[in-house]
PDB file of N, CA and C in Angstrom:
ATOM      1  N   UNK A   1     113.553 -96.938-137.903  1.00  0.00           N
ATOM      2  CA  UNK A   1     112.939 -96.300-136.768  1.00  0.00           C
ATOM      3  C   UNK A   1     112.601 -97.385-135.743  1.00  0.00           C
ATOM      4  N   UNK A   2     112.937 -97.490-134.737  1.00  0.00           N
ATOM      5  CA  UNK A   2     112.647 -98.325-133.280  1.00  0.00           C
ATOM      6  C   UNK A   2     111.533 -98.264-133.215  1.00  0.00           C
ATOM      7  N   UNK A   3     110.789 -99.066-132.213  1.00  0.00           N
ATOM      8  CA  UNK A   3     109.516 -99.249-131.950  1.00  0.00           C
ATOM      9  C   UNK A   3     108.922 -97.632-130.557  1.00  0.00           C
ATOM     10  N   UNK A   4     110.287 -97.563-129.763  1.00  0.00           N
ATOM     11  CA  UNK A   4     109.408 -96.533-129.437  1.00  0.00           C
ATOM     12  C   UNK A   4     109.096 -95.362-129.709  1.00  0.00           C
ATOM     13  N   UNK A   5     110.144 -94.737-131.004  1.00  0.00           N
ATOM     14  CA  UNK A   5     109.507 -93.853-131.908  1.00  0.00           C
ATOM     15  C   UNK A   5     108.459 -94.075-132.582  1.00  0.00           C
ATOM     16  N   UNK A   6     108.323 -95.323-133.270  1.00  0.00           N
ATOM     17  CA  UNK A   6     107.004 -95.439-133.567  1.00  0.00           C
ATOM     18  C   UNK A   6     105.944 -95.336-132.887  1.00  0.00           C
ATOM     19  N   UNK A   7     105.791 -95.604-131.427  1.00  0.00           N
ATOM     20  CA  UNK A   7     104.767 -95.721-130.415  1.00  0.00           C
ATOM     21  C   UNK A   7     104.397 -94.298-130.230  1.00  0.00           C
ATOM     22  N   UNK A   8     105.377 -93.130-130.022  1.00  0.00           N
ATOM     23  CA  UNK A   8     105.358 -92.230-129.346  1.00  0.00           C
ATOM     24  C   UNK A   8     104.916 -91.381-130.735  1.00  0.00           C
ATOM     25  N   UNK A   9     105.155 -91.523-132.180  1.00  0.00           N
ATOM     26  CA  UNK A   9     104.541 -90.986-133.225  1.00  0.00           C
ATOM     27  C   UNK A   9     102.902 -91.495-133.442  1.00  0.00           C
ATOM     28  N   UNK A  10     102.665 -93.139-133.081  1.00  0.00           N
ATOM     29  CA  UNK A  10     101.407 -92.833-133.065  1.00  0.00           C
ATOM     30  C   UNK A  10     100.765 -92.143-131.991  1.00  0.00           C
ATOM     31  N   UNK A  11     100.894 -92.191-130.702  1.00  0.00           N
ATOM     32  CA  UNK A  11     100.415 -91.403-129.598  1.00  0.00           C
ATOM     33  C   UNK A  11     100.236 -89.781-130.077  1.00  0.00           C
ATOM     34  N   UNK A  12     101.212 -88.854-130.773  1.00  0.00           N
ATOM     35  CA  UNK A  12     101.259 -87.913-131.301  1.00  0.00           C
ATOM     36  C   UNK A  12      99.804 -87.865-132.285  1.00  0.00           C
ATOM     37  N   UNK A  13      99.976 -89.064-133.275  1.00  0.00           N
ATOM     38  CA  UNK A  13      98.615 -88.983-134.044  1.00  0.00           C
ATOM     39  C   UNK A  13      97.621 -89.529-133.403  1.00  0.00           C
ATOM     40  N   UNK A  14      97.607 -89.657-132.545  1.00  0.00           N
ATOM     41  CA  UNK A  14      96.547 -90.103-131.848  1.00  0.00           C
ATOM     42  C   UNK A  14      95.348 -88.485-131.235  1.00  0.00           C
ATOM     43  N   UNK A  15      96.896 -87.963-130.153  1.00  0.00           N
ATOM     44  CA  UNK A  15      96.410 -86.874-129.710  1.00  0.00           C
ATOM     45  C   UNK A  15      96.156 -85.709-131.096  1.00  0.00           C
ATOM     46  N   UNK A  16      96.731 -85.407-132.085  1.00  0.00           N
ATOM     47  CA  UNK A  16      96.229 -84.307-133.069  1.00  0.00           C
ATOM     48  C   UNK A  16      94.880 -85.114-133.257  1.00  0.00           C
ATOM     49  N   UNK A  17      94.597 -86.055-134.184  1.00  0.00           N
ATOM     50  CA  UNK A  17      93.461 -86.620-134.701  1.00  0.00           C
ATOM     51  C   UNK A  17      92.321 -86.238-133.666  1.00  0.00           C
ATOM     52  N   UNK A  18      92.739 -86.413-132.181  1.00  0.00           N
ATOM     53  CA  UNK A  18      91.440 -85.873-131.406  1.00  0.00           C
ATOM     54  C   UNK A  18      91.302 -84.331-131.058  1.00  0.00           C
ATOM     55  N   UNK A  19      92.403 -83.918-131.154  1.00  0.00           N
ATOM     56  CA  UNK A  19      92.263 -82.414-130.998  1.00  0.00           C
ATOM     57  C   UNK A  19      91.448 -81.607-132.551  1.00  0.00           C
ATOM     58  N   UNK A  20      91.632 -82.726-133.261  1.00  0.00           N
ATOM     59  CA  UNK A  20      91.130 -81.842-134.845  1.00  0.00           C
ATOM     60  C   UNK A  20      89.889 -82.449-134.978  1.00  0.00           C
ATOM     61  N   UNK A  21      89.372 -83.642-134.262  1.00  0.00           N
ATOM     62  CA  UNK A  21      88.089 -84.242-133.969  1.00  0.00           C
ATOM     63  C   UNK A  21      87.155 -82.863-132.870  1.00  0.00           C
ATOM     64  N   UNK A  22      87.832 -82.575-132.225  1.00  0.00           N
ATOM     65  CA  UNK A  22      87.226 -81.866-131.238  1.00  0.00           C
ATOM     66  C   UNK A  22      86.260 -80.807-132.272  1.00  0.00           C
ATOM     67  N   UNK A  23      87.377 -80.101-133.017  1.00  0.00           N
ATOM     68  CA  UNK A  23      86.407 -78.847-133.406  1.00  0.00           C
ATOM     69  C   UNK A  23      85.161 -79.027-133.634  1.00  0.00           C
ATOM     70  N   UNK A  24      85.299 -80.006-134.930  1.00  0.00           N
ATOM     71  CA  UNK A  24      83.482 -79.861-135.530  1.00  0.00           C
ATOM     72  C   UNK A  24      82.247 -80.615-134.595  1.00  0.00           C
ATOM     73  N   UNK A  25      82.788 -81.227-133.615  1.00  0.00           N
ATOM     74  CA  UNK A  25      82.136 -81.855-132.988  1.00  0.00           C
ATOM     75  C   UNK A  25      81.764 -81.821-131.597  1.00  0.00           C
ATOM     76  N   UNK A  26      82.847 -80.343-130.882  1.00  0.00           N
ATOM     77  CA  UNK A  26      82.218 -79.786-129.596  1.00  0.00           C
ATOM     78  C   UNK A  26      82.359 -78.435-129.845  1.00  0.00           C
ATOM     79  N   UNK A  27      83.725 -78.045-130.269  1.00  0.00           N
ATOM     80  CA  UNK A  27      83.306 -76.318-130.250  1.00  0.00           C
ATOM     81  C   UNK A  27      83.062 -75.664-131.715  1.00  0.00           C
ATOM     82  N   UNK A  28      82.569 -76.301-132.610  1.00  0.00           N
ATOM     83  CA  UNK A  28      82.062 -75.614-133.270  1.00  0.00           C
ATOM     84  C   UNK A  28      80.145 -75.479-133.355  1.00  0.00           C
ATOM     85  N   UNK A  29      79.712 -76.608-132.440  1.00  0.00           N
ATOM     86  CA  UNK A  29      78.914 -77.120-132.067  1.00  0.00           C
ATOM     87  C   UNK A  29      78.347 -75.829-130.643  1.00  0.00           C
ATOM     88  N   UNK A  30      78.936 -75.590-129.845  1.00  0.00           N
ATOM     89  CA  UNK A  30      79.301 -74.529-128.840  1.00  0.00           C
ATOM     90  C   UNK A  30      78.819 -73.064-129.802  1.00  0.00           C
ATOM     91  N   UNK A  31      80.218 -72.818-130.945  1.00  0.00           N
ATOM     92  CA  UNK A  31      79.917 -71.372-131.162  1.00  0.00           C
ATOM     93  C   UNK A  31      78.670 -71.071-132.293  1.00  0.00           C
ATOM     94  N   UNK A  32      78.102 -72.142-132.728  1.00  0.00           N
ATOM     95  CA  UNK A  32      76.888 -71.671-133.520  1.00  0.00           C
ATOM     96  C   UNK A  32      75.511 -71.727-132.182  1.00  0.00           C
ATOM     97  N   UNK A  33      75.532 -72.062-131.248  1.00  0.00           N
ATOM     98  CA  UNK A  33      74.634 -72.358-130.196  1.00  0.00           C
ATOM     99  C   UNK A  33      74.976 -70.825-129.372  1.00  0.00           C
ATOM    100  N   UNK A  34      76.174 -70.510-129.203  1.00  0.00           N
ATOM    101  CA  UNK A  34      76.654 -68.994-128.831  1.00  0.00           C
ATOM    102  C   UNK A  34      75.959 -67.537-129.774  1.00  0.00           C
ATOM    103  N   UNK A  35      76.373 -68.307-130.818  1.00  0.00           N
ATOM    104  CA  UNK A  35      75.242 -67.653-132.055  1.00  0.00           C
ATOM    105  C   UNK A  35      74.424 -67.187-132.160  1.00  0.00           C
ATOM    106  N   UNK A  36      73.389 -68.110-131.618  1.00  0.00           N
ATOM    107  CA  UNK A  36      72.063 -67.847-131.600  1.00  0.00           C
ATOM    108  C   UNK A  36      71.608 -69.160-132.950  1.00  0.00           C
ATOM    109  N   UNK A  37      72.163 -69.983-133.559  1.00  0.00           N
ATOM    110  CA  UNK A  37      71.383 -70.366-134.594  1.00  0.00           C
ATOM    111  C   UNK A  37      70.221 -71.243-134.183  1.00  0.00           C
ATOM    112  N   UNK A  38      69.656 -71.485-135.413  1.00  0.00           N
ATOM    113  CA  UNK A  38      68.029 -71.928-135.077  1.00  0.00           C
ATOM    114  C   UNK A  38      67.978 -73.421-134.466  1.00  0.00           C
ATOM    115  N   UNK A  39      68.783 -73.966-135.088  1.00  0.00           N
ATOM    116  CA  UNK A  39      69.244 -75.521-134.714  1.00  0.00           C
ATOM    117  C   UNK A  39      70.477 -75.924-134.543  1.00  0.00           C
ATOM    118  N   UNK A  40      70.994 -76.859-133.591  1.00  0.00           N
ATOM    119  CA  UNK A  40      72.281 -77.225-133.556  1.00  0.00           C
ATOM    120  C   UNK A  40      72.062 -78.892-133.371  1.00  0.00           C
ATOM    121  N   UNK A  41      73.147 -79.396-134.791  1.00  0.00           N
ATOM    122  CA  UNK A  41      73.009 -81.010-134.193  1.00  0.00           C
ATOM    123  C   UNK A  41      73.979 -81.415-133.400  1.00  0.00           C
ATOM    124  N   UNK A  42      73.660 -82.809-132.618  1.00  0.00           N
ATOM    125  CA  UNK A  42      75.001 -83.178-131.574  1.00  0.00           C
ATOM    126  C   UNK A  42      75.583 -84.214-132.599  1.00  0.00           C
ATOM    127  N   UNK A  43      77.020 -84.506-132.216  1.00  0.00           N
ATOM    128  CA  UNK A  43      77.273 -85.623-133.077  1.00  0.00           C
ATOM    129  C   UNK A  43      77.861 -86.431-132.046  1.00  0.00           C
ATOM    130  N   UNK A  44      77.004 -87.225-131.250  1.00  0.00           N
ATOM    131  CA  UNK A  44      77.419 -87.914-129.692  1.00  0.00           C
ATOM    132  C   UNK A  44      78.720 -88.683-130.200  1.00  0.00           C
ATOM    133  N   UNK A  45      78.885 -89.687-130.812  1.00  0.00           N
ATOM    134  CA  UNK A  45      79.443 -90.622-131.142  1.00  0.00           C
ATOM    135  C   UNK A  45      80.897 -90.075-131.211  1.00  0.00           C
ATOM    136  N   UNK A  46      80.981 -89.086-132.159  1.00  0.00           N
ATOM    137  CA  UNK A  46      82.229 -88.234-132.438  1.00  0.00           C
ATOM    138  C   UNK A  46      82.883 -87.590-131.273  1.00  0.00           C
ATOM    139  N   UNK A  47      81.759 -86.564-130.757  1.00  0.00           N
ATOM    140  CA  UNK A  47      82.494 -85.835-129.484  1.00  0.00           C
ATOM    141  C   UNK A  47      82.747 -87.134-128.404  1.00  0.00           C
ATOM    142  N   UNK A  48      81.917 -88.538-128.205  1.00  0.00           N
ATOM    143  CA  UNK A  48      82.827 -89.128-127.263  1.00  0.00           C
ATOM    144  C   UNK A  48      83.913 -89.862-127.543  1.00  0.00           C
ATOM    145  N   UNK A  49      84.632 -89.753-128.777  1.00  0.00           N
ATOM    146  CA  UNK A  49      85.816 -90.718-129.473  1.00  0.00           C
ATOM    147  C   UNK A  49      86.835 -89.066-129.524  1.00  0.00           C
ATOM    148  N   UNK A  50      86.550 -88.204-129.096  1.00  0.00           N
ATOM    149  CA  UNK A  50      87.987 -87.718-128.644  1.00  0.00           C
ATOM    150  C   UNK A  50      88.446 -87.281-127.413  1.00  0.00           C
ATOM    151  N   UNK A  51      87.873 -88.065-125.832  1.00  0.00           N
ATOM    152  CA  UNK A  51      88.271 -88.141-124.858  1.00  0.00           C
ATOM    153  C   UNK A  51      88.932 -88.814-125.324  1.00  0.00           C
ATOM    154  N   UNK A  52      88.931 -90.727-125.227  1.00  0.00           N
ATOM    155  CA  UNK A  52      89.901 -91.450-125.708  1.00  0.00           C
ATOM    156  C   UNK A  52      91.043 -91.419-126.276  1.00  0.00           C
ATOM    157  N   UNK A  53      90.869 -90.718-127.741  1.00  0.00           N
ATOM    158  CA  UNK A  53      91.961 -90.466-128.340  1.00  0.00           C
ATOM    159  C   UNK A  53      92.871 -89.768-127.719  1.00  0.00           C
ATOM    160  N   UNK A  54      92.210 -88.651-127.070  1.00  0.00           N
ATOM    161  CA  UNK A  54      93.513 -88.140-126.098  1.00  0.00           C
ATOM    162  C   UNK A  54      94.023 -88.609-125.230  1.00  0.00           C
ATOM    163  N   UNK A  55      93.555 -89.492-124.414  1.00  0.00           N
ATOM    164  CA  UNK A  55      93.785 -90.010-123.088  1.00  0.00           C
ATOM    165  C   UNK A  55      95.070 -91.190-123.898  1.00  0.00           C
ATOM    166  N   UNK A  56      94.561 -91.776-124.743  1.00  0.00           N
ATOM    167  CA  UNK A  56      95.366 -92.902-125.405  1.00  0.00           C
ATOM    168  C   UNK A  56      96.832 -92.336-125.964  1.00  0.00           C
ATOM    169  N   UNK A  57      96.250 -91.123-126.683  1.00  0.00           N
ATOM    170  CA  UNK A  57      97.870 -90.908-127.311  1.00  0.00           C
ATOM    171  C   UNK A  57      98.563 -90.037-126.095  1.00  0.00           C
ATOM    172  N   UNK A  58      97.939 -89.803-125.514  1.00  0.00           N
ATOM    173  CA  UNK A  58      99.092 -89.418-124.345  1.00  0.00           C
ATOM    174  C   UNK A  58     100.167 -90.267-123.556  1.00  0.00           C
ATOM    175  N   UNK A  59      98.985 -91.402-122.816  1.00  0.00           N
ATOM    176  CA  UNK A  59     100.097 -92.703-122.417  1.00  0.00           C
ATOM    177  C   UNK A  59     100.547 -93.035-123.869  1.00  0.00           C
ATOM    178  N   UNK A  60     100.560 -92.936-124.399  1.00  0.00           N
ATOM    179  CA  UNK A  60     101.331 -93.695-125.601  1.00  0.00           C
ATOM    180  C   UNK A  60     102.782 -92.858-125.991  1.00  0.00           C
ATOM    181  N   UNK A  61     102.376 -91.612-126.105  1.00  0.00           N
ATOM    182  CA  UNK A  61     103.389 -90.236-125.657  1.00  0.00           C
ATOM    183  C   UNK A  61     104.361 -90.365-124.659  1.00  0.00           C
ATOM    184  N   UNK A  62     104.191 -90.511-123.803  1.00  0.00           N
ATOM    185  CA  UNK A  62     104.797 -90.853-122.386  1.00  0.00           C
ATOM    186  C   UNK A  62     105.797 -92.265-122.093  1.00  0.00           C
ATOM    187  N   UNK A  63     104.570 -93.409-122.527  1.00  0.00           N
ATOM    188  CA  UNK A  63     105.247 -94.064-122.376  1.00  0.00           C
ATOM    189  C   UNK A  63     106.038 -94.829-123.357  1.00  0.00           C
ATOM    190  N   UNK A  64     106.276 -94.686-124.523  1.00  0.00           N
ATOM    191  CA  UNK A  64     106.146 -95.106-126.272  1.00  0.00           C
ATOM    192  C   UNK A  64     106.181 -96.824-126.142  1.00  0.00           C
ATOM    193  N   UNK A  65     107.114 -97.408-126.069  1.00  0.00           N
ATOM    194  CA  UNK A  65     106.805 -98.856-126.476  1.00  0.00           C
ATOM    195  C   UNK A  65     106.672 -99.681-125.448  1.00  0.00           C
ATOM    196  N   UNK A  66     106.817 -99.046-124.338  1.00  0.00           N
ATOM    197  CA  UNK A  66     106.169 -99.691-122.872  1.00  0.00           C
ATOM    198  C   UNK A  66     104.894 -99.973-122.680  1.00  0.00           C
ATOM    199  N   UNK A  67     104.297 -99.408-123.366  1.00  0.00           N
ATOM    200  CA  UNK A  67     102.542 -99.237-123.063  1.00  0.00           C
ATOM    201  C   UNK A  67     101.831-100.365-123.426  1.00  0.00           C
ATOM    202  N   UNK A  68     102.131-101.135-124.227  1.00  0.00           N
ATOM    203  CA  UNK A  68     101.485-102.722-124.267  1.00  0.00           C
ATOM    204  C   UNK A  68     101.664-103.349-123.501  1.00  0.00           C
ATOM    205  N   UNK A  69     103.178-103.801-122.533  1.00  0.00           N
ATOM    206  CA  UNK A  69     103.680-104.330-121.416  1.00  0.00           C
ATOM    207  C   UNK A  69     103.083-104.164-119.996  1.00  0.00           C
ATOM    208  N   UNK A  70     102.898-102.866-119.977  1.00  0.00           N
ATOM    209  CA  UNK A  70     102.182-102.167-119.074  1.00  0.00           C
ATOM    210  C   UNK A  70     100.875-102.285-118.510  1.00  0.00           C
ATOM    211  N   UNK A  71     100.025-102.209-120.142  1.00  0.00           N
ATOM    212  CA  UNK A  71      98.621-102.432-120.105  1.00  0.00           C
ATOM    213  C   UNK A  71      98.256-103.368-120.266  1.00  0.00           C
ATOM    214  N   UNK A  72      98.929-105.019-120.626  1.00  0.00           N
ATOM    215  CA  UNK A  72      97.892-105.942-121.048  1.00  0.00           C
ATOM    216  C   UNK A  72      99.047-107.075-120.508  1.00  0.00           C
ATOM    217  N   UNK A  73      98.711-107.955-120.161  1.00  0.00           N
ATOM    218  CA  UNK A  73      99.235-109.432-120.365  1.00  0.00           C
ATOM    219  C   UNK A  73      98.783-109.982-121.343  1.00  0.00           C
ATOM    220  N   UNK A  74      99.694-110.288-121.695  1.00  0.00           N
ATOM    221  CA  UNK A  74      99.468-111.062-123.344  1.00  0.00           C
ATOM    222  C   UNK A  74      99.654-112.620-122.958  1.00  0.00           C
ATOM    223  N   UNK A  75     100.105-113.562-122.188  1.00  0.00           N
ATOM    224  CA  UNK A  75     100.580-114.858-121.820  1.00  0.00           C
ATOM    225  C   UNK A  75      98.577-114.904-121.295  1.00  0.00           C
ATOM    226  N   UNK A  76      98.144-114.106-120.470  1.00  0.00           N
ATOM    227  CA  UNK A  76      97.417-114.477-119.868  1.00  0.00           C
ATOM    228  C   UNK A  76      95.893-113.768-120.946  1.00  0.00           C
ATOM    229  N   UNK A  77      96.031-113.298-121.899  1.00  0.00           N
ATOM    230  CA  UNK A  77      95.144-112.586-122.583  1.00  0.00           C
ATOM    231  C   UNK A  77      94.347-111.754-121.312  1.00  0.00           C
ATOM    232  N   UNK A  78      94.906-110.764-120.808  1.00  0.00           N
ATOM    233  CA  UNK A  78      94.170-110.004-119.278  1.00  0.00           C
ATOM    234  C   UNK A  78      94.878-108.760-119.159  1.00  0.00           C
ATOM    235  N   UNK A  79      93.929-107.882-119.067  1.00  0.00           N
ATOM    236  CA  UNK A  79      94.626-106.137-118.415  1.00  0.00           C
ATOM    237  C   UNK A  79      95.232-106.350-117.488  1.00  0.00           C
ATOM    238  N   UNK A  80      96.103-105.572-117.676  1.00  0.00           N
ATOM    239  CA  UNK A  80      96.587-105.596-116.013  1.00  0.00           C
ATOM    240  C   UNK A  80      95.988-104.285-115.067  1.00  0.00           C
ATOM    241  N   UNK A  81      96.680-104.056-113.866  1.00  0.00           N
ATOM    242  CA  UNK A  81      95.792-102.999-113.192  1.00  0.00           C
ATOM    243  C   UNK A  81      96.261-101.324-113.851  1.00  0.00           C
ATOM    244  N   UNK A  82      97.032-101.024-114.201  1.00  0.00           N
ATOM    245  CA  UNK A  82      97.387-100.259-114.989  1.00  0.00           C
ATOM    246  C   UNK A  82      96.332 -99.808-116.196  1.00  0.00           C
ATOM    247  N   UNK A  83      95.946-100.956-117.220  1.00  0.00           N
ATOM    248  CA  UNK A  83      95.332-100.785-117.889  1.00  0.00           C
ATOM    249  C   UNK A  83      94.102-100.792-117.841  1.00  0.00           C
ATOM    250  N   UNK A  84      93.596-101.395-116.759  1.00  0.00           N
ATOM    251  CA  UNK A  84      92.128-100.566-116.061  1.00  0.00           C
ATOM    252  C   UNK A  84      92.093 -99.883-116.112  1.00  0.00           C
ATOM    253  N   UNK A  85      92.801 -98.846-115.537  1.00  0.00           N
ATOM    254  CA  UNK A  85      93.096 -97.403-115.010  1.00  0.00           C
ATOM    255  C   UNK A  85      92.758 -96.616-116.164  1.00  0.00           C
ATOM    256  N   UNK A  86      93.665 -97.078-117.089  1.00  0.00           N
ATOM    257  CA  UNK A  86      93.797 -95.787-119.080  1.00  0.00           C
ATOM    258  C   UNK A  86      92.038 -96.183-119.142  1.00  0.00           C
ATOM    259  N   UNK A  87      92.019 -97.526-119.413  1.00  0.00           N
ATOM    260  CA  UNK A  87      90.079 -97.641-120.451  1.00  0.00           C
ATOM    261  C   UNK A  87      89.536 -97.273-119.068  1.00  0.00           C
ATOM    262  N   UNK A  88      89.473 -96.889-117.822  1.00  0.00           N
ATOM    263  CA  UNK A  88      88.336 -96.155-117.096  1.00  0.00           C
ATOM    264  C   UNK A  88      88.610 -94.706-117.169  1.00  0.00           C
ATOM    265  N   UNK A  89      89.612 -94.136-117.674  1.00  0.00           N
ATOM    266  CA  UNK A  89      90.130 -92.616-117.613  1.00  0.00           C
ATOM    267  C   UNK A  89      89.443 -92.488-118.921  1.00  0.00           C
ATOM    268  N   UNK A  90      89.624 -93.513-120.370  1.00  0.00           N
ATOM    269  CA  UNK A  90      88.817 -93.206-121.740  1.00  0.00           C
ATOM    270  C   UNK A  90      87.828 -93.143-121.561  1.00  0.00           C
ATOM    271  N   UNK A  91      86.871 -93.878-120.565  1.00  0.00           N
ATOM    272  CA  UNK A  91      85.456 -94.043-120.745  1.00  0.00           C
ATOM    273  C   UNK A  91      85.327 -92.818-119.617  1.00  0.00           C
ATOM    274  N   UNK A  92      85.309 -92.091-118.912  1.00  0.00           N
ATOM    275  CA  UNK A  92      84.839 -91.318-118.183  1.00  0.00           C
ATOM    276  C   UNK A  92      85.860 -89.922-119.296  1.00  0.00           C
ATOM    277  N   UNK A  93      86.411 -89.875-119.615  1.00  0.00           N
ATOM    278  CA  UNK A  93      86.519 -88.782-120.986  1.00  0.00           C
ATOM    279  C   UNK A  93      85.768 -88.363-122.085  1.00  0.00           C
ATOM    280  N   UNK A  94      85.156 -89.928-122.482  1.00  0.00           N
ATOM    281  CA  UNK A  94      84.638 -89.785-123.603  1.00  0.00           C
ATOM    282  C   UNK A  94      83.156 -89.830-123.104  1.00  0.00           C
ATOM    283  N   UNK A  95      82.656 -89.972-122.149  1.00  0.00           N
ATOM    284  CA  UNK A  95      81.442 -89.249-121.455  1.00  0.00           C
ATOM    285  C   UNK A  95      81.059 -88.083-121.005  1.00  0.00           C
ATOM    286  N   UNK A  96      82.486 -87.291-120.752  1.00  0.00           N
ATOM    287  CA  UNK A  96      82.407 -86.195-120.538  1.00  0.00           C
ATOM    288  C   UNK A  96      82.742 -84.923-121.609  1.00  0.00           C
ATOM    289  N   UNK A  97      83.083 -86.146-122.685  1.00  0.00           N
ATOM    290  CA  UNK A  97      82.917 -84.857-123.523  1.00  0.00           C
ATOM    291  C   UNK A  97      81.542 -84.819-123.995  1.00  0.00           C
ATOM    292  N   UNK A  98      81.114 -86.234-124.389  1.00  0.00           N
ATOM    293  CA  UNK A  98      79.650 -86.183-125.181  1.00  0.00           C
ATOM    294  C   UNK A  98      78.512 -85.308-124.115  1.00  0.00           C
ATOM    295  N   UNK A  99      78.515 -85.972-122.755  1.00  0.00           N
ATOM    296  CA  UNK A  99      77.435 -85.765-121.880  1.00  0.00           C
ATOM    297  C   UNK A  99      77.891 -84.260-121.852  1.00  0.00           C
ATOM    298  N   UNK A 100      79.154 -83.228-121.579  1.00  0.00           N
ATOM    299  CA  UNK A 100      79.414 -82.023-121.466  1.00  0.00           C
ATOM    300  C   UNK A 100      78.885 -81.381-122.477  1.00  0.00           C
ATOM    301  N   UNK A 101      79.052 -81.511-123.719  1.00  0.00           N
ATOM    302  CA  UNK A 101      78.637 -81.197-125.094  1.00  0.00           C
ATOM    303  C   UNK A 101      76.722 -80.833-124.887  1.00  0.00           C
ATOM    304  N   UNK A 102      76.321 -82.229-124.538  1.00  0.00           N
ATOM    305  CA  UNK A 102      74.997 -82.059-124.501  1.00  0.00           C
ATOM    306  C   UNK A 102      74.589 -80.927-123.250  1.00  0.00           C
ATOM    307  N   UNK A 103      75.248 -81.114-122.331  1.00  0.00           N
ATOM    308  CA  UNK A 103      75.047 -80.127-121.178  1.00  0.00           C
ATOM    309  C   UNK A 103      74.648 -78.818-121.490  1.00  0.00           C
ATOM    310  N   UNK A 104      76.270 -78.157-121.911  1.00  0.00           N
ATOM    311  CA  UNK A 104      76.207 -77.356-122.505  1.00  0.00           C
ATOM    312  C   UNK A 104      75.293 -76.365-123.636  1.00  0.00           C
ATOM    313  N   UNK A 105      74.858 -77.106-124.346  1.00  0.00           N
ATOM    314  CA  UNK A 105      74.007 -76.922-125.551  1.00  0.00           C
ATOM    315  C   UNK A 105      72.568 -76.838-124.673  1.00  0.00           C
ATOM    316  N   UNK A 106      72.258 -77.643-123.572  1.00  0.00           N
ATOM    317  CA  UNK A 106      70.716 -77.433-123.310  1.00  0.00           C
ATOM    318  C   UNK A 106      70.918 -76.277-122.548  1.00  0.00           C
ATOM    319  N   UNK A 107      71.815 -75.899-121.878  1.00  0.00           N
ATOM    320  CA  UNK A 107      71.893 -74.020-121.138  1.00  0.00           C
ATOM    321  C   UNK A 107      71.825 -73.482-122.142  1.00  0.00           C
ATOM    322  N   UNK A 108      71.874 -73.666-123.507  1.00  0.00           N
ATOM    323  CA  UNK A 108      72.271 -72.819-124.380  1.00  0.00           C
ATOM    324  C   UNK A 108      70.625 -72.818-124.844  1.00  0.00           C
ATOM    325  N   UNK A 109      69.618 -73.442-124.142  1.00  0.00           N
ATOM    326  CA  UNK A 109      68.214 -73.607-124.540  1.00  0.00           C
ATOM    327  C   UNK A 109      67.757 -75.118-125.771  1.00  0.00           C
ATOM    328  N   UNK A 110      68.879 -75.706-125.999  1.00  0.00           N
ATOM    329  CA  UNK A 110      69.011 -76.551-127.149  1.00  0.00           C
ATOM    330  C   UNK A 110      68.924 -77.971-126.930  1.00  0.00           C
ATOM    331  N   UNK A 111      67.843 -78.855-127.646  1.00  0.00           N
ATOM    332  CA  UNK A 111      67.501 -79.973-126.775  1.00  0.00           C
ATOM    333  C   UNK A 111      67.879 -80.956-127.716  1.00  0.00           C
TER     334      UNK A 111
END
């Protein structure tokens, strides 16, 4: 198997792993708060590690074995501007899921 099948299979596991991260950790979180139950916990940490994961296995999807070239200089140990771009798209993902999560849940009366 070539490297950019490999790239583009982890990007694949990248994106399931966060889509199957999502459930227990935003919408199942959502439908017991829809519920009515007495308490709901957040699990911050979790719901913000699957913006990332998605954002990651997507360029990785897209681009399969380009995406190191792309994102990093390796001669110079330095991102390039490209790869600014992905870790500011992860970090404003994975804020918006956690901070959305919490949002959500306090309309729902839940602190």
């Amino acid at each position: 198997m070539n490297d950019d099948v490999k790239a583009r299979l982890y990007g694949l596991g990248s994106v399931v792993a966060g889509i199957a991260m999502s459930w227990p950790t935003i919408f199942d979180r959502l439908r017991l708060a829809r519920q009515g139950a007495p308490e709901v916990s957040v699990w911050s940490m979790a719901s913000f590690l699957v913006g990332p994961l998605i954002v990651m296995g997507l360029v990785m999807m897209l681009l399969g074995a380009r995406t190191e070239p792309l994102m990093r200089d390796a001669e110079r140990k330095r991102m390039r501007p490209f790869g600014n771009i992905v870790a500011l798209a992860c970090v404003v993902a994975g804020f918006g899921g956690m901070l959305g999560t919490s949002y959500l849940l306090r309309s729902y009366g839940y602190q």
